[in-house]
PDB file of N, CA and C in Angstrom:
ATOM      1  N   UNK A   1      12.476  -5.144  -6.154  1.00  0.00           N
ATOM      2  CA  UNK A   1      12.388  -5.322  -4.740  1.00  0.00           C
ATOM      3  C   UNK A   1      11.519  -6.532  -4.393  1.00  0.00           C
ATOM      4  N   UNK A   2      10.385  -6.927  -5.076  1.00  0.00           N
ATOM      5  CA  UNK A   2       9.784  -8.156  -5.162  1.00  0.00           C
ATOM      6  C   UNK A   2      10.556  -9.601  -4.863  1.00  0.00           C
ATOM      7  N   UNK A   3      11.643  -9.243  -6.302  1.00  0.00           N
ATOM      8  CA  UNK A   3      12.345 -10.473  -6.264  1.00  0.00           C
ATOM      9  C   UNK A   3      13.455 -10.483  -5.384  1.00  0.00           C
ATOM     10  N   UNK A   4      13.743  -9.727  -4.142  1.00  0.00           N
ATOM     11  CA  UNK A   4      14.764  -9.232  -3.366  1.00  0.00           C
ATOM     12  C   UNK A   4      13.901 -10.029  -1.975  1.00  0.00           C
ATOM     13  N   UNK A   5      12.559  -9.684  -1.637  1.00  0.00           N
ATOM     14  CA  UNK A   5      11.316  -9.632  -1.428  1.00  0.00           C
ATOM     15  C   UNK A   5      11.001 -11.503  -0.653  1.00  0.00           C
ATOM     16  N   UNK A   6      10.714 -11.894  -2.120  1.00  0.00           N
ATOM     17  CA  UNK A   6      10.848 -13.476  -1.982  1.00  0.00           C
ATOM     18  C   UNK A   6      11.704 -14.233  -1.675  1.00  0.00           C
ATOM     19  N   UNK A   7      12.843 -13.767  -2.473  1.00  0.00           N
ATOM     20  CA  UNK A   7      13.834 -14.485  -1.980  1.00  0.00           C
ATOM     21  C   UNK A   7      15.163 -14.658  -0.646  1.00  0.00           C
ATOM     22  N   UNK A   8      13.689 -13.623   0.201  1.00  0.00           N
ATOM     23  CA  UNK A   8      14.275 -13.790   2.129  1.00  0.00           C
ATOM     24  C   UNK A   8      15.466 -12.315   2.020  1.00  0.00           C
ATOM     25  N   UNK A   9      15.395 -11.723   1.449  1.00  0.00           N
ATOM     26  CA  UNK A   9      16.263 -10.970   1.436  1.00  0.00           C
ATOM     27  C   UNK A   9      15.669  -9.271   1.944  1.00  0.00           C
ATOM     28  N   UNK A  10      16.694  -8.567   1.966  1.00  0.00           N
ATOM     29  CA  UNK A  10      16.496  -7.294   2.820  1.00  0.00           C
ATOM     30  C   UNK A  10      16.639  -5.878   2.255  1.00  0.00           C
ATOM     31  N   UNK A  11      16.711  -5.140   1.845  1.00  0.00           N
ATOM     32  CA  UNK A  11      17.234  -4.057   1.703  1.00  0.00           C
ATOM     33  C   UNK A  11      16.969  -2.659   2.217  1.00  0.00           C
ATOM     34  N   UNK A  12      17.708  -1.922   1.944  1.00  0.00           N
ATOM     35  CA  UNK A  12      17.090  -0.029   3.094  1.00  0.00           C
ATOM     36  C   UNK A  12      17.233   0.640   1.725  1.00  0.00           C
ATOM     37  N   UNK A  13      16.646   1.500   1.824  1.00  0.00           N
ATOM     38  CA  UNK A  13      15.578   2.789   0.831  1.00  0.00           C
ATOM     39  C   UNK A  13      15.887   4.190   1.355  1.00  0.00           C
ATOM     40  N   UNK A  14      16.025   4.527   0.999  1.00  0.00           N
ATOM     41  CA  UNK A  14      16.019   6.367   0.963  1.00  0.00           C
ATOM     42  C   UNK A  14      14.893   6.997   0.782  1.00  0.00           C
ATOM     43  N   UNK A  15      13.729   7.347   1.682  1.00  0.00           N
ATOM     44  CA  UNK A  15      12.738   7.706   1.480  1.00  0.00           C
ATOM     45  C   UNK A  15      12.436   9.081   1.240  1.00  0.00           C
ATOM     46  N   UNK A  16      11.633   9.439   0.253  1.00  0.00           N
ATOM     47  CA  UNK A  16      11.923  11.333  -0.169  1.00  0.00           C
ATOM     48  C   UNK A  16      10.822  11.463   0.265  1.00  0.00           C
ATOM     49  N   UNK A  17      11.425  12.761   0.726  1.00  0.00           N
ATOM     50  CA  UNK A  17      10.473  13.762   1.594  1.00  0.00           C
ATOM     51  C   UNK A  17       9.290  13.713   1.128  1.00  0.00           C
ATOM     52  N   UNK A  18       8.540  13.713   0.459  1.00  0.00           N
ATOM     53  CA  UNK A  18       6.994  14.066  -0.006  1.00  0.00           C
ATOM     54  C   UNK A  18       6.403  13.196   0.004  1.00  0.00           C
ATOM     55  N   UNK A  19       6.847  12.101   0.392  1.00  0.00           N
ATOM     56  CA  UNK A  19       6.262  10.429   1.007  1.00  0.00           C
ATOM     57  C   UNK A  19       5.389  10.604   2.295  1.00  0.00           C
ATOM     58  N   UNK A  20       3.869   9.862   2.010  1.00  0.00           N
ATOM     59  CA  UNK A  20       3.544  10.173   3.394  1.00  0.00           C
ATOM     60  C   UNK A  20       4.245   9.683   4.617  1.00  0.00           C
ATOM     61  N   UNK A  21       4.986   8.303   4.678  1.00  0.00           N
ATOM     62  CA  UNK A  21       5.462   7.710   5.585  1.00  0.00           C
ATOM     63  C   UNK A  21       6.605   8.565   6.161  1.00  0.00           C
ATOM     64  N   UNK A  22       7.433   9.574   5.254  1.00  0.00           N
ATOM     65  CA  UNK A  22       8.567  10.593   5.771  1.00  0.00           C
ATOM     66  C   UNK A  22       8.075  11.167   7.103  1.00  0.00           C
ATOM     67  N   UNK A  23       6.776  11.977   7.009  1.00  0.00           N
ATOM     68  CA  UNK A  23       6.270  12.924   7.728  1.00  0.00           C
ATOM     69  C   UNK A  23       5.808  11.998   9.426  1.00  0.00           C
ATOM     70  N   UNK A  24       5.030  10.849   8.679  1.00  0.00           N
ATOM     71  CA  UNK A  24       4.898  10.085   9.587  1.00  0.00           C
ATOM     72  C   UNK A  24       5.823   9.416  10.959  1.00  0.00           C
ATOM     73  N   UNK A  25       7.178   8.776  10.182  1.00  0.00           N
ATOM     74  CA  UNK A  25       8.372   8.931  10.804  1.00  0.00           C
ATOM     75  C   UNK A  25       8.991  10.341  11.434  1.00  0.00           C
ATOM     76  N   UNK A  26       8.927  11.324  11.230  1.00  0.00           N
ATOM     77  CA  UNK A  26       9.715  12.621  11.275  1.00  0.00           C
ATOM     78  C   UNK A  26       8.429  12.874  13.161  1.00  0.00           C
ATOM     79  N   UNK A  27       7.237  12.405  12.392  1.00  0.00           N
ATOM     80  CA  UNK A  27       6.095  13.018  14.263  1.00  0.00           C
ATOM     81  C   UNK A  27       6.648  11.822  15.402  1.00  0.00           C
ATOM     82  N   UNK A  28       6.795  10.141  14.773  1.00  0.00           N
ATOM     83  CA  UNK A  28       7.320   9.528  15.124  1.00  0.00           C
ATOM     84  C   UNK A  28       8.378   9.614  16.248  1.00  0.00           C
ATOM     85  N   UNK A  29       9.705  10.119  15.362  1.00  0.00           N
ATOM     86  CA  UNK A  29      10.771  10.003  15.674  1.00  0.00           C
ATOM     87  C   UNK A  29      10.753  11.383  17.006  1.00  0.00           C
ATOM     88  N   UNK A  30       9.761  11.694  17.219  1.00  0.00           N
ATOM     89  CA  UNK A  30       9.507  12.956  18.591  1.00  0.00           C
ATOM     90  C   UNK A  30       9.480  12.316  19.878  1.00  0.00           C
ATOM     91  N   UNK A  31       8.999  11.232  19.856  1.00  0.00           N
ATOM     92  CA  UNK A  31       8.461  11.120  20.822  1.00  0.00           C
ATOM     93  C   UNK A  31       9.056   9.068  21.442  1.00  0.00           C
ATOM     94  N   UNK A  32       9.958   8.910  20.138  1.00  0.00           N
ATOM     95  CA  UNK A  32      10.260   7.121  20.184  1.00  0.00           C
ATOM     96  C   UNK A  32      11.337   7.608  20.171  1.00  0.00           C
ATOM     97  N   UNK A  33      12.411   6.548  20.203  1.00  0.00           N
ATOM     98  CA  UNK A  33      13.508   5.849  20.182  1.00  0.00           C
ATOM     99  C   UNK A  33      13.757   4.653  19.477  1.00  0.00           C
ATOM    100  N   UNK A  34      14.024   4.661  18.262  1.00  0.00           N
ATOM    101  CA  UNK A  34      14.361   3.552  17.465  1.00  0.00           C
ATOM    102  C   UNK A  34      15.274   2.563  17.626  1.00  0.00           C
ATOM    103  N   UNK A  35      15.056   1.163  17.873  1.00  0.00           N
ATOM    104  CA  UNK A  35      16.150   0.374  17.661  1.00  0.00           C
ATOM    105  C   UNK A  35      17.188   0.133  16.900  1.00  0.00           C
ATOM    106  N   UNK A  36      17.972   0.673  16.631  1.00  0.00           N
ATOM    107  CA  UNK A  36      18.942   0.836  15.812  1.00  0.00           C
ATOM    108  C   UNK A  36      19.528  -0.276  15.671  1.00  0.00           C
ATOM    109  N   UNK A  37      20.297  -0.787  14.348  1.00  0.00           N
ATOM    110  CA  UNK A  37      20.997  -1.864  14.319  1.00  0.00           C
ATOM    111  C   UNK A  37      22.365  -1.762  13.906  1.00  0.00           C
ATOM    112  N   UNK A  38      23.483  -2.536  14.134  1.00  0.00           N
ATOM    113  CA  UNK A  38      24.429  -2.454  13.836  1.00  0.00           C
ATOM    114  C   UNK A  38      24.974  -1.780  12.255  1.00  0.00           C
ATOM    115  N   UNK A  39      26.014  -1.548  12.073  1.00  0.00           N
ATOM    116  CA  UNK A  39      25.939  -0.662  10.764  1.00  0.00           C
ATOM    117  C   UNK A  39      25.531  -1.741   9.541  1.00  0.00           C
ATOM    118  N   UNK A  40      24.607  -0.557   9.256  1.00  0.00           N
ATOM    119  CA  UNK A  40      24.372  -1.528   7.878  1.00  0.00           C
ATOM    120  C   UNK A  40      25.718  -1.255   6.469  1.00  0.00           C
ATOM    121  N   UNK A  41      25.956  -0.175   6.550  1.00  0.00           N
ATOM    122  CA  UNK A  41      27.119   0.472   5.421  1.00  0.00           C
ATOM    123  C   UNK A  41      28.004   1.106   6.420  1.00  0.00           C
ATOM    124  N   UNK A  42      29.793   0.319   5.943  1.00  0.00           N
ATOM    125  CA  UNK A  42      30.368   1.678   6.389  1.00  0.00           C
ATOM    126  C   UNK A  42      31.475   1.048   5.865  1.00  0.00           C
ATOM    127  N   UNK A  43      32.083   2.294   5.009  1.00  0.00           N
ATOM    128  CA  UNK A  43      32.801   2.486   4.089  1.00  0.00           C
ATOM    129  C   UNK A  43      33.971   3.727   4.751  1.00  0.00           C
ATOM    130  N   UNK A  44      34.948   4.226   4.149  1.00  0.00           N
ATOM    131  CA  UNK A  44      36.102   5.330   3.946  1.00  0.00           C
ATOM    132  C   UNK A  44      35.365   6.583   3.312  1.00  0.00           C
ATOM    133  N   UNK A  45      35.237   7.481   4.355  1.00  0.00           N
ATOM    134  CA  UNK A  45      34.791   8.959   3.737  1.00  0.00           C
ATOM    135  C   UNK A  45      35.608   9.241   2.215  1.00  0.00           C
ATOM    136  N   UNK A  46      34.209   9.007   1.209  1.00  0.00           N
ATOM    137  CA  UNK A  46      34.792   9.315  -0.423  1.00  0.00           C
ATOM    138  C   UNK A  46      35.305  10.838  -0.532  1.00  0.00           C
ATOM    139  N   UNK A  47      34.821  11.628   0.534  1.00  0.00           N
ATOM    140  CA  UNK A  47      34.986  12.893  -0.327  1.00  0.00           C
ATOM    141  C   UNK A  47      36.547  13.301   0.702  1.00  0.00           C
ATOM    142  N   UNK A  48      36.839  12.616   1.750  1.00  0.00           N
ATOM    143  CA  UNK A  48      38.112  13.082   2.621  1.00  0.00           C
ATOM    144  C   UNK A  48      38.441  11.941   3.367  1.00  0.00           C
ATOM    145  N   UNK A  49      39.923  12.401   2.729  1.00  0.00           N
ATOM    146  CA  UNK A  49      40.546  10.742   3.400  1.00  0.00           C
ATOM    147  C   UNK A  49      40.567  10.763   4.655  1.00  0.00           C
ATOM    148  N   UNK A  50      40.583  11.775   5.498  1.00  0.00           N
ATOM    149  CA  UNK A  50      40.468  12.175   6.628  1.00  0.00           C
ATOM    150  C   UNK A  50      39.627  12.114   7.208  1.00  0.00           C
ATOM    151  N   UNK A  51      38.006  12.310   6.849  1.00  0.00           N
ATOM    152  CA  UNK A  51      36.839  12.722   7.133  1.00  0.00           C
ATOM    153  C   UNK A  51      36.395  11.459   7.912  1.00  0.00           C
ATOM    154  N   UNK A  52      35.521  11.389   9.145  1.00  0.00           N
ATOM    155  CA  UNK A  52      34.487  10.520   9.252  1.00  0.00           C
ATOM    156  C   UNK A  52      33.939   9.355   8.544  1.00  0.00           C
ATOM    157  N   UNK A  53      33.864   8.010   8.605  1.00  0.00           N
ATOM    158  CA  UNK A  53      33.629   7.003   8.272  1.00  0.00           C
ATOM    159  C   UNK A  53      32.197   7.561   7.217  1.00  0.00           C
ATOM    160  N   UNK A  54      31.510   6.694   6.566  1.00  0.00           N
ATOM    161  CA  UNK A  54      30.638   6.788   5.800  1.00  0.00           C
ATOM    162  C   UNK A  54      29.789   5.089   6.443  1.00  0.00           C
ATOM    163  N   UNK A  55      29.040   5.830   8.175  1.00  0.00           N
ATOM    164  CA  UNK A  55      28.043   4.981   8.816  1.00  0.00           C
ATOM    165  C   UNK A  55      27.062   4.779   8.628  1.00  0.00           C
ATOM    166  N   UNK A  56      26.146   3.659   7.894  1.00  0.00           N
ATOM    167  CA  UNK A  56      24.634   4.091   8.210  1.00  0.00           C
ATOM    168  C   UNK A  56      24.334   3.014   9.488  1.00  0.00           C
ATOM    169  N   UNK A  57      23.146   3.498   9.790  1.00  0.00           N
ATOM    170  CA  UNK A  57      22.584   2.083  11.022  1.00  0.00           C
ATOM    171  C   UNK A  57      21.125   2.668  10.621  1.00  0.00           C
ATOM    172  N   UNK A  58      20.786   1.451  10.444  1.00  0.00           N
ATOM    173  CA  UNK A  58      19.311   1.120  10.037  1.00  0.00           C
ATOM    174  C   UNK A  58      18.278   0.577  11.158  1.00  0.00           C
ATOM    175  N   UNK A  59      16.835   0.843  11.416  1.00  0.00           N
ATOM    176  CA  UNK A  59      16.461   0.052  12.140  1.00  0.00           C
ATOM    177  C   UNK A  59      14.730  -0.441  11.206  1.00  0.00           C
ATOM    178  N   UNK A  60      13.832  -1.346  11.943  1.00  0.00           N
ATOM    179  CA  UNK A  60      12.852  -2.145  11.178  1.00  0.00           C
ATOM    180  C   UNK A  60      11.608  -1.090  11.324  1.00  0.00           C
ATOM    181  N   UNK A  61      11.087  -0.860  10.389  1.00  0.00           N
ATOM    182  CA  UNK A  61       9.553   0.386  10.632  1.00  0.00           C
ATOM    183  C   UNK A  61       8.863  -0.339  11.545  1.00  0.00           C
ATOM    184  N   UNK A  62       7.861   0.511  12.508  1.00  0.00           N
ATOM    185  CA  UNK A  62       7.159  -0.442  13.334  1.00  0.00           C
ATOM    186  C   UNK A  62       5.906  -0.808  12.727  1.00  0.00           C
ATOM    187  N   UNK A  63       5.565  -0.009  11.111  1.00  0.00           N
ATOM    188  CA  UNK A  63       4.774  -0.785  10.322  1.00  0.00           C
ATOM    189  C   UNK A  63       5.285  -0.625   9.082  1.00  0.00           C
ATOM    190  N   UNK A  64       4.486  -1.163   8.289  1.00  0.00           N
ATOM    191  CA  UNK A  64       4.811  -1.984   6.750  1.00  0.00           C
ATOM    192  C   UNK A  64       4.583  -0.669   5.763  1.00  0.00           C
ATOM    193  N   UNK A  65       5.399  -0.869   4.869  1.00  0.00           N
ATOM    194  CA  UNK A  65       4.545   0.590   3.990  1.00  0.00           C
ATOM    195  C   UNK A  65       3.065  -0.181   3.066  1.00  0.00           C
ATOM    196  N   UNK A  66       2.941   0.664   2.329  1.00  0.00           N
ATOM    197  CA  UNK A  66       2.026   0.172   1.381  1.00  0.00           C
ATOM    198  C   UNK A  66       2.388  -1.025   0.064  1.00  0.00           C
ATOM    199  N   UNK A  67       3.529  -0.810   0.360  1.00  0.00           N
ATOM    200  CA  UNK A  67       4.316  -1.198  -0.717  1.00  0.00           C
ATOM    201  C   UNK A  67       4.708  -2.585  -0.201  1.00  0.00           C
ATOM    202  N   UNK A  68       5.331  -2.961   1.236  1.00  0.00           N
ATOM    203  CA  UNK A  68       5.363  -3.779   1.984  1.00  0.00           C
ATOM    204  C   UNK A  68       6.635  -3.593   2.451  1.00  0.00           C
TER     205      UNK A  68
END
């Protein structure tokens, strides 16, 4: 992620639950409204050809993790 990092680039994370920042986001998300951004992923529901698109929409933390 460093070298993702430097070189101006972006990526989204799946953050697991036992992260302090989860909990943080979760009291967060009570009381805000996130800017959401256009889809970041969206693909053909893998599990039904039928099913619902496979949407994510991402938006920017309003702070940095520890990690950055």
């Amino acid at each position: 992620m460093d070298h993702i990092d430097r070189a101006g680039g972006r990526f989204v994370t799946v953050l697991p639950r036992n992260r302090l920042k989860d909990a943080e986001f979760r009291q967060w998300i009570q009381t805000n409204t996130p800017q959401w951004t256009t889809c970041a992923w969206d693909r053909p529901n893998s599990r039904h050809c039928d099913g619902p698109r496979d949407c994510w929409y991402v938006f920017r933390a309003p702070q940095l993790s520890a990690e950055a």
